[in-house]
Protein backbone atom coordinates (compact mmCIF):
# COMPACT_ATOMS: atom_id res chain seq x y z
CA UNK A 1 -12.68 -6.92 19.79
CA UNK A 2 -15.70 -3.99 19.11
CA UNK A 3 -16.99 -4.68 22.40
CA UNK A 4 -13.89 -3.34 24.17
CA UNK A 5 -15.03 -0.19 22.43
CA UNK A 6 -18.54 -0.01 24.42
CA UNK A 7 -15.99 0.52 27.60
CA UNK A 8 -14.18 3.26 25.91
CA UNK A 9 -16.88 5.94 26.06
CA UNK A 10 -14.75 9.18 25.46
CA UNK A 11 -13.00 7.58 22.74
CA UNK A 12 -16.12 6.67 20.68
CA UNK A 13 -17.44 9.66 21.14
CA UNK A 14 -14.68 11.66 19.88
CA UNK A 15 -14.83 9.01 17.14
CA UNK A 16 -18.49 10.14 16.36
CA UNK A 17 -17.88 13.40 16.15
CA UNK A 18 -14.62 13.57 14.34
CA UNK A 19 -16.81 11.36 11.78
CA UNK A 20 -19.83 13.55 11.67
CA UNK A 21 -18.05 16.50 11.18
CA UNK A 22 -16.34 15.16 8.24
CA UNK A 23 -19.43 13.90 6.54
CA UNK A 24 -20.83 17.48 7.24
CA UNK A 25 -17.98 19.25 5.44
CA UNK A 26 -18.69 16.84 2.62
CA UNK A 27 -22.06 18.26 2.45
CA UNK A 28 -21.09 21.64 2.84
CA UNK A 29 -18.19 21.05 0.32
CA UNK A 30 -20.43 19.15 -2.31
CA UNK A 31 -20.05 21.96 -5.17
CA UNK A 32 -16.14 21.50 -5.19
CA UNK A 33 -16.24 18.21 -6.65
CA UNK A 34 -16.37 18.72 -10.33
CA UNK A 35 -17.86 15.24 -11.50
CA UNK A 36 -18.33 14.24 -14.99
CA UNK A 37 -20.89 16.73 -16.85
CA UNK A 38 -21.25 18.79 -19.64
CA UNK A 39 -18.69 20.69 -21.56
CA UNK A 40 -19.26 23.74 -20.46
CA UNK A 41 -19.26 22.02 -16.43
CA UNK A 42 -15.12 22.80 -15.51
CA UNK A 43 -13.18 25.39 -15.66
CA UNK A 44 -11.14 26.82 -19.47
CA UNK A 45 -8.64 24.01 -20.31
CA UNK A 46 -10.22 21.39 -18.55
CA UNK A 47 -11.57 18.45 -21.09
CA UNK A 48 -15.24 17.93 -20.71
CA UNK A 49 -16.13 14.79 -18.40
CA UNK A 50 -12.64 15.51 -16.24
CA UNK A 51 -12.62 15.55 -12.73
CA UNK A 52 -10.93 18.62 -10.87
CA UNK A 53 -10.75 19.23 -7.39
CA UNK A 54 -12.00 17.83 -4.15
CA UNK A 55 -13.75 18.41 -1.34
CA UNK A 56 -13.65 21.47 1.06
CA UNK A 57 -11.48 19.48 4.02
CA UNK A 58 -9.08 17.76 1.63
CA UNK A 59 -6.25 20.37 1.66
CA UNK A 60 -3.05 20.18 -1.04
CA UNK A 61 0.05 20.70 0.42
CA UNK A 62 2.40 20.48 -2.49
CA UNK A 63 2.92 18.38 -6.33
CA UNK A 64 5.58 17.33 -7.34
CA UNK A 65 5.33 15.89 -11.04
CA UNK A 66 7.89 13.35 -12.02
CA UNK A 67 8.07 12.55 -15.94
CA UNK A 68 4.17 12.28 -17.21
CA UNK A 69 2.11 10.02 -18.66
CA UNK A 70 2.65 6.70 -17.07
CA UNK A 71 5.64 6.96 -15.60
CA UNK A 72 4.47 6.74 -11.43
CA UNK A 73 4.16 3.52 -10.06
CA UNK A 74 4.15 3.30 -5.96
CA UNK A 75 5.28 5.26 -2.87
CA UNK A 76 6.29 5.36 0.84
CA UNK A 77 7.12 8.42 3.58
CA UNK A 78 9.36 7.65 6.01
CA UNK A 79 7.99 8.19 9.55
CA UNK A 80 10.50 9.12 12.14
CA UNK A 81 10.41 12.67 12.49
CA UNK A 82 14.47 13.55 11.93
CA UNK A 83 13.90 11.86 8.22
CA UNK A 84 11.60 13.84 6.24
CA UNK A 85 11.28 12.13 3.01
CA UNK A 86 9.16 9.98 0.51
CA UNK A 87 10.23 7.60 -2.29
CA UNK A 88 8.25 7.29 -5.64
CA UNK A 89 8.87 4.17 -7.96
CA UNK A 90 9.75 5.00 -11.38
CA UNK A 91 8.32 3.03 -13.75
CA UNK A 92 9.05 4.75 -17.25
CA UNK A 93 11.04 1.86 -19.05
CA UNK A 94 13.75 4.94 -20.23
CA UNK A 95 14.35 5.38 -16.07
CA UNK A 96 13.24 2.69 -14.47
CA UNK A 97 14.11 3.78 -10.58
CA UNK A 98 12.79 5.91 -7.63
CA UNK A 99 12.92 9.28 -6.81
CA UNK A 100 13.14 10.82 -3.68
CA UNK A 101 11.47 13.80 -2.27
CA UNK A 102 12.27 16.42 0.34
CA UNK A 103 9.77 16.97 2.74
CA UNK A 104 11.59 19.14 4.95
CA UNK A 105 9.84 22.32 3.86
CA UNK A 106 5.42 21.22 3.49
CA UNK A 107 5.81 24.72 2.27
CA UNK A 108 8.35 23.88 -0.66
CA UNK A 109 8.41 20.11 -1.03
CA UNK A 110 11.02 19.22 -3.69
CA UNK A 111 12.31 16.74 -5.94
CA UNK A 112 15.81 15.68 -4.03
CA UNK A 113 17.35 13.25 -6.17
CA UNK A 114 16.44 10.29 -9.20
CA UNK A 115 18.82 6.93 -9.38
CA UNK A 116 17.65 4.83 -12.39
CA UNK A 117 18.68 0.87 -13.04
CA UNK A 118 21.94 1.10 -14.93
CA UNK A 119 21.32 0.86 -19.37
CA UNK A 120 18.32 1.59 -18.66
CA UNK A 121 16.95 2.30 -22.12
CA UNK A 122 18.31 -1.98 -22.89
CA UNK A 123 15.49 -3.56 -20.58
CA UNK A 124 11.95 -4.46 -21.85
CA UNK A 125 9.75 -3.83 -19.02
CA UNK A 126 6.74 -5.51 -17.11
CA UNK A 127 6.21 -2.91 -14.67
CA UNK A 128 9.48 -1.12 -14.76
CA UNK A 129 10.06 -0.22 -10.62
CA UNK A 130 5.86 -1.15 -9.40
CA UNK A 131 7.23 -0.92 -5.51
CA UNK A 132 9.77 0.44 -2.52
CA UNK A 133 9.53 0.44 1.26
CA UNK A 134 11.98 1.73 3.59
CA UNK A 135 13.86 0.32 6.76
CA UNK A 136 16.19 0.64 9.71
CA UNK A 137 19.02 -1.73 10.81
CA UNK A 138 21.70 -0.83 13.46
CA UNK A 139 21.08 2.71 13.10
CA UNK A 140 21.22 2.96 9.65
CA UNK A 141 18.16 3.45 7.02
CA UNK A 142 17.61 1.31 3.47
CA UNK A 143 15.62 1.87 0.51
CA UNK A 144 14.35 -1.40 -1.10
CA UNK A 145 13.17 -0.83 -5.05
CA UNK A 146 11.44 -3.92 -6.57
CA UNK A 147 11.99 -4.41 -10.40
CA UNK A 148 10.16 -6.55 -13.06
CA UNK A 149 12.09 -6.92 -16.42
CA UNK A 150 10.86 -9.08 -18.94
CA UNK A 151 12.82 -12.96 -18.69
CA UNK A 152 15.91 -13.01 -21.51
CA UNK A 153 16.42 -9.56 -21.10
CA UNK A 154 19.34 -7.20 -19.32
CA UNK A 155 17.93 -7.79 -15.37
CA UNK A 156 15.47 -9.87 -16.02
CA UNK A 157 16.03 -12.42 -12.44
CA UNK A 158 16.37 -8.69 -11.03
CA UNK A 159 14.03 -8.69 -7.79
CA UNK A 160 15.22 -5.63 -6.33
CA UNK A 161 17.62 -2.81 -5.34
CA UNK A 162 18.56 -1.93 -1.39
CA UNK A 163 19.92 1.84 -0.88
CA UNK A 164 22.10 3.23 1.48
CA UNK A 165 20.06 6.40 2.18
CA UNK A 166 21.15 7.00 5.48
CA UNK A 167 22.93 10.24 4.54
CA UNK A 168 20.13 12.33 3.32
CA UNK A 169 19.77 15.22 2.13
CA UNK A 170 23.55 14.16 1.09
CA UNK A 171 22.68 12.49 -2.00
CA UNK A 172 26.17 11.57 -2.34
CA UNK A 173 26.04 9.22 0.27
CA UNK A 174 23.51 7.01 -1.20
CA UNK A 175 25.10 3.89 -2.10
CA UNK A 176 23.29 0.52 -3.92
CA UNK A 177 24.38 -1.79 -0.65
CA UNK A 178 22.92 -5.38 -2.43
CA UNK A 179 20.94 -7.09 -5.57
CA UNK A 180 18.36 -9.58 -5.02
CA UNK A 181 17.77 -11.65 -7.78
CA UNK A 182 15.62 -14.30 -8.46
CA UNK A 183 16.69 -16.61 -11.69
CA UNK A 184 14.48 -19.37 -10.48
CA UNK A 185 11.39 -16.61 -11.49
CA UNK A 186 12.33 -14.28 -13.78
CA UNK A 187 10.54 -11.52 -13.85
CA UNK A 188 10.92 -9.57 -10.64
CA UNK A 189 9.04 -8.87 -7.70
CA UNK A 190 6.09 -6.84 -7.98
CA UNK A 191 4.79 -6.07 -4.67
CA UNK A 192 6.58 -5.98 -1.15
CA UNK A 193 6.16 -5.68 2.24
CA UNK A 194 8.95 -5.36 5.28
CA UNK A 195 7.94 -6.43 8.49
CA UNK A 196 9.85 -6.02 11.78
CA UNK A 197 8.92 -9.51 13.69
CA UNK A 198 8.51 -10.44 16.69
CA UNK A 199 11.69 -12.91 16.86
CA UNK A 200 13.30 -10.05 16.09
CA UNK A 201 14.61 -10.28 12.72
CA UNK A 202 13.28 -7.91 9.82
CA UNK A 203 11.76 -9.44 7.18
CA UNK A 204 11.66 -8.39 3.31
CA UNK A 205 8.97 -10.54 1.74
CA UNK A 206 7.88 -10.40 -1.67
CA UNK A 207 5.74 -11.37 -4.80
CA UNK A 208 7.07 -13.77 -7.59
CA UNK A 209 5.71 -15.43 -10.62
CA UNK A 210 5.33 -18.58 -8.52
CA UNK A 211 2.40 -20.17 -6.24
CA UNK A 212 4.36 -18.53 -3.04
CA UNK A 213 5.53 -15.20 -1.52
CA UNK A 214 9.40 -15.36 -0.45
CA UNK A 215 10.70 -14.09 2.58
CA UNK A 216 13.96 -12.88 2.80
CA UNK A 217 16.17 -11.97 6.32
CA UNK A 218 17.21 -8.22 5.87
CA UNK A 219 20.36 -8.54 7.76
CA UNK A 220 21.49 -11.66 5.66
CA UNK A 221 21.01 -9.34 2.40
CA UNK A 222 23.00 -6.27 4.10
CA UNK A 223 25.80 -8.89 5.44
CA UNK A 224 26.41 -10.13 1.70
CA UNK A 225 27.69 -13.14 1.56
CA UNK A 226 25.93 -16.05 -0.17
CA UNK A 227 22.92 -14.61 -1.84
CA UNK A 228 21.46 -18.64 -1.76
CA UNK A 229 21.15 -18.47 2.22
CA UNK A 230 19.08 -14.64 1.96
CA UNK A 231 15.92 -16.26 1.20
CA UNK A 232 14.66 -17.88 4.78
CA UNK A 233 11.10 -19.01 3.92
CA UNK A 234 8.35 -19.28 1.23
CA UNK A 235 4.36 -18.60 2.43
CA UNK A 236 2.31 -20.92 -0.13
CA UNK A 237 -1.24 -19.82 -1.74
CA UNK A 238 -3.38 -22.82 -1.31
CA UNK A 239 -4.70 -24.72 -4.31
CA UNK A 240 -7.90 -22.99 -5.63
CA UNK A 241 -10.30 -23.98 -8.70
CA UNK A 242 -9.14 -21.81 -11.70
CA UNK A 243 -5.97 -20.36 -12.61
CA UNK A 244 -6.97 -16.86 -11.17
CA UNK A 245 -6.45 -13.19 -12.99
CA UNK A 246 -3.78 -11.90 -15.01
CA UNK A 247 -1.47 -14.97 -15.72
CA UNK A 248 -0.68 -14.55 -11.66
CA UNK A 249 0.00 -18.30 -10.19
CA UNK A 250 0.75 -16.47 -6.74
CA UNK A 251 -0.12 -13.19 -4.65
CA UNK A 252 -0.57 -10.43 -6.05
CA UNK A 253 -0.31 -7.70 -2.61
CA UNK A 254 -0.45 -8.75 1.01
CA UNK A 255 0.18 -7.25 4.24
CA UNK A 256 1.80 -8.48 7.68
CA UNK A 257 0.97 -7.30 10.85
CA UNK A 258 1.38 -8.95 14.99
CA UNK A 259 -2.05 -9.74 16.51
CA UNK A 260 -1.57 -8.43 20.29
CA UNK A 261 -4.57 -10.61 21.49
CA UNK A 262 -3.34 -14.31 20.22
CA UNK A 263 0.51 -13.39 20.38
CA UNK A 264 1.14 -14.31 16.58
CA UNK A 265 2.34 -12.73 13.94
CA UNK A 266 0.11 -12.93 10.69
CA UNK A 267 0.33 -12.43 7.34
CA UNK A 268 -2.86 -11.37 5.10
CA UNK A 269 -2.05 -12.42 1.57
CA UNK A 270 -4.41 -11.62 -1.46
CA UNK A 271 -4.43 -13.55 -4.67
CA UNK A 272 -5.02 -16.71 -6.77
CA UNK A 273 -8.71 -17.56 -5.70
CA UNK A 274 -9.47 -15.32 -2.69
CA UNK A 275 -7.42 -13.63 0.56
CA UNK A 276 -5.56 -15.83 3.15
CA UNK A 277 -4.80 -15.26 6.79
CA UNK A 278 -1.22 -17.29 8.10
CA UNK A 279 0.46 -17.48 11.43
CA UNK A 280 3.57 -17.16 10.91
CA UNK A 281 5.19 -16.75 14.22
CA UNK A 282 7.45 -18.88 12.70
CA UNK A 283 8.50 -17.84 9.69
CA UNK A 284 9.56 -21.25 8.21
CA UNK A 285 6.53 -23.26 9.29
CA UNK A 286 3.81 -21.01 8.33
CA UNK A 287 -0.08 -21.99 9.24
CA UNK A 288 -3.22 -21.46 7.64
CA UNK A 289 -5.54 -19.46 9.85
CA UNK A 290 -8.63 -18.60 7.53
CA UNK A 291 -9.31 -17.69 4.70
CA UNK A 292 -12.10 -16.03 2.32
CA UNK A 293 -12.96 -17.50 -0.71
CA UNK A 294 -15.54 -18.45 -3.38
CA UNK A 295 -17.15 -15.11 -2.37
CA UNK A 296 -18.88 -13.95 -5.50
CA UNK A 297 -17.25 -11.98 -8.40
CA UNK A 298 -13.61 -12.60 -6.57
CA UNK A 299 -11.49 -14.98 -8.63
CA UNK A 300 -8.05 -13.33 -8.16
CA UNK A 301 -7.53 -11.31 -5.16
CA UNK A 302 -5.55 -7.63 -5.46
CA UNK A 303 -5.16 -6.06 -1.90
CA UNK A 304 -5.82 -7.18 1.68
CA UNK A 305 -5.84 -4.88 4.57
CA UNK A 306 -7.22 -5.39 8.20
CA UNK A 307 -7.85 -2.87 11.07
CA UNK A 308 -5.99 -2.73 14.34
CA UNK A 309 -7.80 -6.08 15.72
CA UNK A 310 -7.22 -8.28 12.63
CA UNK A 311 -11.23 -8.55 12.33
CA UNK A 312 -12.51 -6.41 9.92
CA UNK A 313 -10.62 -6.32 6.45
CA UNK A 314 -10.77 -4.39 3.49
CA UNK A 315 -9.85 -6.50 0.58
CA UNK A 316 -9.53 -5.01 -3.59
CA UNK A 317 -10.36 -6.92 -6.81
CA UNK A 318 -8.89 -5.73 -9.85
CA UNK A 319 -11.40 -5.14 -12.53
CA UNK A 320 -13.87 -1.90 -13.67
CA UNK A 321 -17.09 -1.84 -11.32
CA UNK A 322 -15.58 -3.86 -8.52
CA UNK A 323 -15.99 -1.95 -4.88
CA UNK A 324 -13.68 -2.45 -1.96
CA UNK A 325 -15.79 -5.49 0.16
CA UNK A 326 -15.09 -5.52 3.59
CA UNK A 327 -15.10 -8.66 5.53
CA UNK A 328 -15.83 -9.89 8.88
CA UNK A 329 -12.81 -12.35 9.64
CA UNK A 330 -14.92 -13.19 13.32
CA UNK A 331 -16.14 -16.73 12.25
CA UNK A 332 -12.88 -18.48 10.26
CA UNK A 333 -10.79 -16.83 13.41
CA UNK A 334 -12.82 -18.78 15.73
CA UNK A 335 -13.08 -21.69 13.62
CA UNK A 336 -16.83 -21.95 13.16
CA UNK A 337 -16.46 -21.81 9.56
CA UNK A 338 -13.69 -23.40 7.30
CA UNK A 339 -13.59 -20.20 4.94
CA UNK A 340 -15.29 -16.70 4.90
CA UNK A 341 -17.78 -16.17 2.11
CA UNK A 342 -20.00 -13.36 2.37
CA UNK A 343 -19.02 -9.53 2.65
CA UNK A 344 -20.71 -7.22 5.25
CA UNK A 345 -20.23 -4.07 3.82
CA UNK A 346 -18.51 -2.57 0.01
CA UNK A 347 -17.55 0.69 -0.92
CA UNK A 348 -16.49 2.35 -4.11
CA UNK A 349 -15.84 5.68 -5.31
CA UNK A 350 -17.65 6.01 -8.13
CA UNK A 351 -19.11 3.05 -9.32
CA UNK A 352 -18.01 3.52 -13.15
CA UNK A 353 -14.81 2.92 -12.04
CA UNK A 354 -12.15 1.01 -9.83
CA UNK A 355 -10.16 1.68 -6.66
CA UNK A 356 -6.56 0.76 -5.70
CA UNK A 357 -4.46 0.48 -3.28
CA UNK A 358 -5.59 1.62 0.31
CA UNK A 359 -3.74 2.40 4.00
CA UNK A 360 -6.46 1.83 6.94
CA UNK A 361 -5.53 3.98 10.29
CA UNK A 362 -9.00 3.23 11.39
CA UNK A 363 -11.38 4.24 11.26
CA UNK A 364 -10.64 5.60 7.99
CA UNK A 365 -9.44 4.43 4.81
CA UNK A 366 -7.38 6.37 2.79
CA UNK A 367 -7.58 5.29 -0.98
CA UNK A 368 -5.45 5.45 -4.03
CA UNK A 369 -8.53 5.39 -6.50
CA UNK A 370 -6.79 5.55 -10.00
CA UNK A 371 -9.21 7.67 -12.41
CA UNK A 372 -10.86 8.98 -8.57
CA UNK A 373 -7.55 10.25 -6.89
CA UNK A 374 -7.34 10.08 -3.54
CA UNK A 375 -10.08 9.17 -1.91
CA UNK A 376 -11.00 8.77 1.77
CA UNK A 377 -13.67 6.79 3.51
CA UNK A 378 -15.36 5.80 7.37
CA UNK A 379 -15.56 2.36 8.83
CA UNK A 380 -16.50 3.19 11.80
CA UNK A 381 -19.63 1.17 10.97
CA UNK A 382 -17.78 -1.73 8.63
CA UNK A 383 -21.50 -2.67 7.22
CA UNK A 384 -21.84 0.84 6.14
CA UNK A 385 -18.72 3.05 5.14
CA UNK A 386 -19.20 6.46 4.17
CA UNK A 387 -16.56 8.75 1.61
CA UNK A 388 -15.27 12.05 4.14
CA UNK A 389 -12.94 13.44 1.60
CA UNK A 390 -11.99 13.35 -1.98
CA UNK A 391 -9.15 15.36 -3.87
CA UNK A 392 -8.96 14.34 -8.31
CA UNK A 393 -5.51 14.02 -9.04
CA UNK A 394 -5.95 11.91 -12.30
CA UNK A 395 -6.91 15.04 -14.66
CA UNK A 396 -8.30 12.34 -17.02
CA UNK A 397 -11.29 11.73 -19.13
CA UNK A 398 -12.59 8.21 -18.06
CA UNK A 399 -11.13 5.26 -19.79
CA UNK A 400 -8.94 7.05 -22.40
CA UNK A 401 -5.62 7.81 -21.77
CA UNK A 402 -3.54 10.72 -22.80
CA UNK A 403 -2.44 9.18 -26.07
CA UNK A 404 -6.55 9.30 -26.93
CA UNK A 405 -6.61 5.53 -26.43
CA UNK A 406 -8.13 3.19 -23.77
CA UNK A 407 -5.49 0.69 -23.36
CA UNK A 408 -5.31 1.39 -19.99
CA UNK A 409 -9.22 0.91 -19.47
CA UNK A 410 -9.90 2.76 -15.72
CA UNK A 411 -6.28 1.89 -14.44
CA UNK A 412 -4.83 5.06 -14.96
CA UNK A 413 -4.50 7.40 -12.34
CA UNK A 414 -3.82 7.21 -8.65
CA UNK A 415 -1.83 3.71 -8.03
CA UNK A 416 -0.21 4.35 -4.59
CA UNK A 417 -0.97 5.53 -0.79
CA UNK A 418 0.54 6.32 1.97
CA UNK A 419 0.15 7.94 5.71
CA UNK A 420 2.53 9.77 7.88
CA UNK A 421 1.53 8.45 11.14
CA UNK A 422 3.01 11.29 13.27
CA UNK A 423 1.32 14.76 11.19
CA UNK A 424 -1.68 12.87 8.98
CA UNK A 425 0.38 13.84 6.43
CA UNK A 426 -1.33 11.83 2.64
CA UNK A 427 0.87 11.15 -0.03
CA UNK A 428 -0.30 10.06 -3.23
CA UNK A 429 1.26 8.82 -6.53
CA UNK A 430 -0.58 9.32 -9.73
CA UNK A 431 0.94 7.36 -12.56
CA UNK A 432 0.14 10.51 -15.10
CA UNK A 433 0.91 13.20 -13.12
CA UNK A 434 3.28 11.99 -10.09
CA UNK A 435 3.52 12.95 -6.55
CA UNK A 436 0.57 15.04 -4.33
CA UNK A 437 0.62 15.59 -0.59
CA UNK A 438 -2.32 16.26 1.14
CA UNK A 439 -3.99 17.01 4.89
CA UNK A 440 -7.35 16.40 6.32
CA UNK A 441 -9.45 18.34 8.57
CA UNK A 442 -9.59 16.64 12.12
CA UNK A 443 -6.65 14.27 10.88
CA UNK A 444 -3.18 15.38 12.81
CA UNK A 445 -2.19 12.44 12.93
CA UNK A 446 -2.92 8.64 14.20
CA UNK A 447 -2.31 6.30 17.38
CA UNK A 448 -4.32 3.25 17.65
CA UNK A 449 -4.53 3.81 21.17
CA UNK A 450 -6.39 7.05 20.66
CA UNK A 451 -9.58 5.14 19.45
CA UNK A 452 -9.20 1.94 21.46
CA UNK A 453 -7.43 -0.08 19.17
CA UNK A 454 -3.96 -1.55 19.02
CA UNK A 455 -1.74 0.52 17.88
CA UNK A 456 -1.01 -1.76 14.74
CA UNK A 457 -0.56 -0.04 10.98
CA UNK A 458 1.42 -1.00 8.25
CA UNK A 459 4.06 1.40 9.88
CA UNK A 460 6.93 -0.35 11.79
CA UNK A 461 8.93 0.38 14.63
CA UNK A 462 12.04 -0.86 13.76
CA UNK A 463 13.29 -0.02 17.37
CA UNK A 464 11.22 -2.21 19.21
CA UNK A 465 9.44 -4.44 17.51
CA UNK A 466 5.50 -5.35 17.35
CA UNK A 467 4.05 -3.41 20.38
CA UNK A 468 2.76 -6.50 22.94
CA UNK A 469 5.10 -9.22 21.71
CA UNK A 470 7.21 -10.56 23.92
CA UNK A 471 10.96 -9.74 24.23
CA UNK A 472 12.54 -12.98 23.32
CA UNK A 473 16.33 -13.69 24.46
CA UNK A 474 19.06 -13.63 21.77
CA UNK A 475 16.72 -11.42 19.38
CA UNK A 476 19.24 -9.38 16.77
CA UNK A 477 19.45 -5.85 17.60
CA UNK A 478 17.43 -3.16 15.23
């Protein structure tokens, strides 16, 4: 697909220069990033070591801060532009919940409303509320919360919450619409994604403690009914040498996305033993496209994004050192190897520490880098990406937490991203010190189609559908 960019002349070399004059203002910008030093290095009240600040085209646009020390798990915006508002999970195990946050005002953003799971203080957590996306359905908009409660405890088959929120800013009007539970593994779901799909059905699919992701039809869950016939599918994590990271039999994150150019819709899972790439253009027979595996230092695999074209993806391993390894998916999709091995490029913020989550709208990557904040980086050239931006929102001292202990190693910090596709608008949710919204020079916003790419994104249109997929008779109505 990167020759198609050759043609596209004006496009790359906007590209270029949008690129070069972000790495410039990192330059020029240098002196605001307050790296570890001495104790005399930050400003009064800032512990020596700490990290403060961020570079000079990085620009804050407002904080909320939602409860403290690890009480943030994940976030989302919502993108049309008549709903201005963003979602924080709540993991504190005394409000286990979401929160939701006004964005009407970039001027005054403010904390709109909290629900928390009902006797709250009775569960034993896991993770509390680790995840929530947003969708739309016949006009109407939902808020899914996922929930992991320890097994033999109040909620502990609890998967998730779905929300009315179609009223806001009338918090009144949000209503808890269904409960998906899982008995068969306890223990939640930790990570979701929702995917509008081509056959026209929306899709919630999800982590469990089990060697699958389930998938479950949206419109099944909103029509109530019997909560057995929800569930529509299962996507399987091959068998792998080892038992992987963490206790984790299954996936850990993945993402979904239509592929234009081979009219399928495929789903990039991360976990036990590597990253793998289905078809699953039908959702109850899904196929094993590639995969990447035995790839050194990668036994359990975290996150696993790709770019517009499906090639190039940016995959996360969960331990202290690891960089972000990007991949060349080229020779599994054509079938001239049976599984990718080798990365072609890796990037890490600092290289003391570990990175997160991430949100490509190519050709940047905008990171959730725990102790490093948000962090943003180039992959223009995917064998060599380059930071543009940077903004500390940890306020931490590496590896010890705010009790003065390091239970939490280098996972403390900045767990979740997201991008408003329409403004460029960065959100960010710091586990310690909650909600940040930022904007980036030269970033107003992002279309594929402005740099030659599909415009594909973790961002649905719950409208229409996958842009290029076919319009199918007898698909359900958004």
């Amino acid at each position: 697909m990167r020759q198609r960019m050759v043609a596209l002349v004006t496009s790359t070399i906007f590209g270029v220069l949008i690129i070069g004059a972000l790495i410039a203002t990192e330059s020029s910008g240098a002196a605001a990033q307050a790296a570890p030093g001495t104790a005399n290095s930050g400003p009064p009240g800032i512990l020596p070591g700490v990290k403060i600040g961020g570079s000079s085209n990085i620009h804050l646009v407002g904080h909320v801060t939602l409860g403290g020390y690890d009480a943030v798990d994940d976030d989302e915006i919502e993108q049309d532009p008549s709903r201005p508002y963003a979602y924080v999970s709540i993991g504190d195990i005394q409000r286990a919940g979401f929160a939701i946050i006004d964005l009407h005002d970039l001027a005054n953003i403010r904390l709109l409303y909290r629900w928390q799971i009902e006797n709250a203080g009775l569960h034993k957590t896991i993770l509390g509320a680790p995840d929530g996306k947003y969708f739309k359905m016949n006009g109407r908009y939902y808020y899914v919360q996922t929930f992991q409660f320890s097994a033999g405890t109040p909620d502990g088959d609890l998967g998730a919450v779905v929300a009315d929120v179609t009223g806001l800013p009338d918090t009144t009007t949000i209503k808890i619409v269904a409960r998906i539970k899982e008995p068969k593994y306890p223990g939640g779901f930790h990570n979701s994604f929702i995917y509008r799909h081509s056959d026209g059905h929306t899709y919630l699919v999800v982590t469990v403690d089990g060697p699958h992701a389930q998938v479950y039809d949206l419109a099944k869950v909103l029509a109530g009914g019997d909560p057995a016939q929800w569930k529509v599918g299962e996507i399987g994590v091959p068998e792998t040498p080892g038992n992987g990271r963490l206790g984790m039999s299954g996936y850990h994150d993945f993402y979904i996305a239509y592929d234009p150019a081979t009219h399928q819709d495929k789903f990039y899972g991360a976990g036990r033993g590597g990253y793998y790439v289905y078809d699953i253009s039908a959702i109850t027979q899904p196929k094993l496209v590639t995969s990447i595996t035995g790839s050194a230092g990668i036994e359990f695999g975290h996150t696993f994004t790709p770019d517009p074209t499906g090639r190039y993806v940016v995959t996360e391993t969960e331990y202290q050192y690891a960089p972000l390894r990007i991949f060349d998916l080229k020779p599994g999709l054509d079938g001239k190897v049976q599984t990718v091995t080798q990365p072609i490029g890796a990037w890490n913020a600092d290289w003391h520490d570990l990175v997160h989550n991430h949100e490509v709208r190519w050709p940047f990557v905008f990171v959730s880098g725990y102790e490093d904040g948000l962090q943003v980086f180039s992959m223009y050239d995917p064998t060599h990406p380059v930071s543009v931006g940077w903004y500390y929102t940890c306020q931490c001292a590496h590896e010890i937490d705010p009790d003065g202990s390091d239970r939490w190693g280098v996972d403390q910090g900045a767990w979740g991203i997201d991008v408003r596709n329409r403004d460029g608008l960065i959100m960010i949710s710091d586990g310690d010190t909650g909600a940040w919204f930022f904007k980036m020079d030269g970033f107003n916003g992002w279309n594929g189609h402005d740099w030659g790419m599909p415009n594909i994104s973790s961002v649905q249109d719950y409208d229409h559908g996958p842009e290029g997929a076919a319009t199918l008779p007898g698909k359900p109505a958004a």
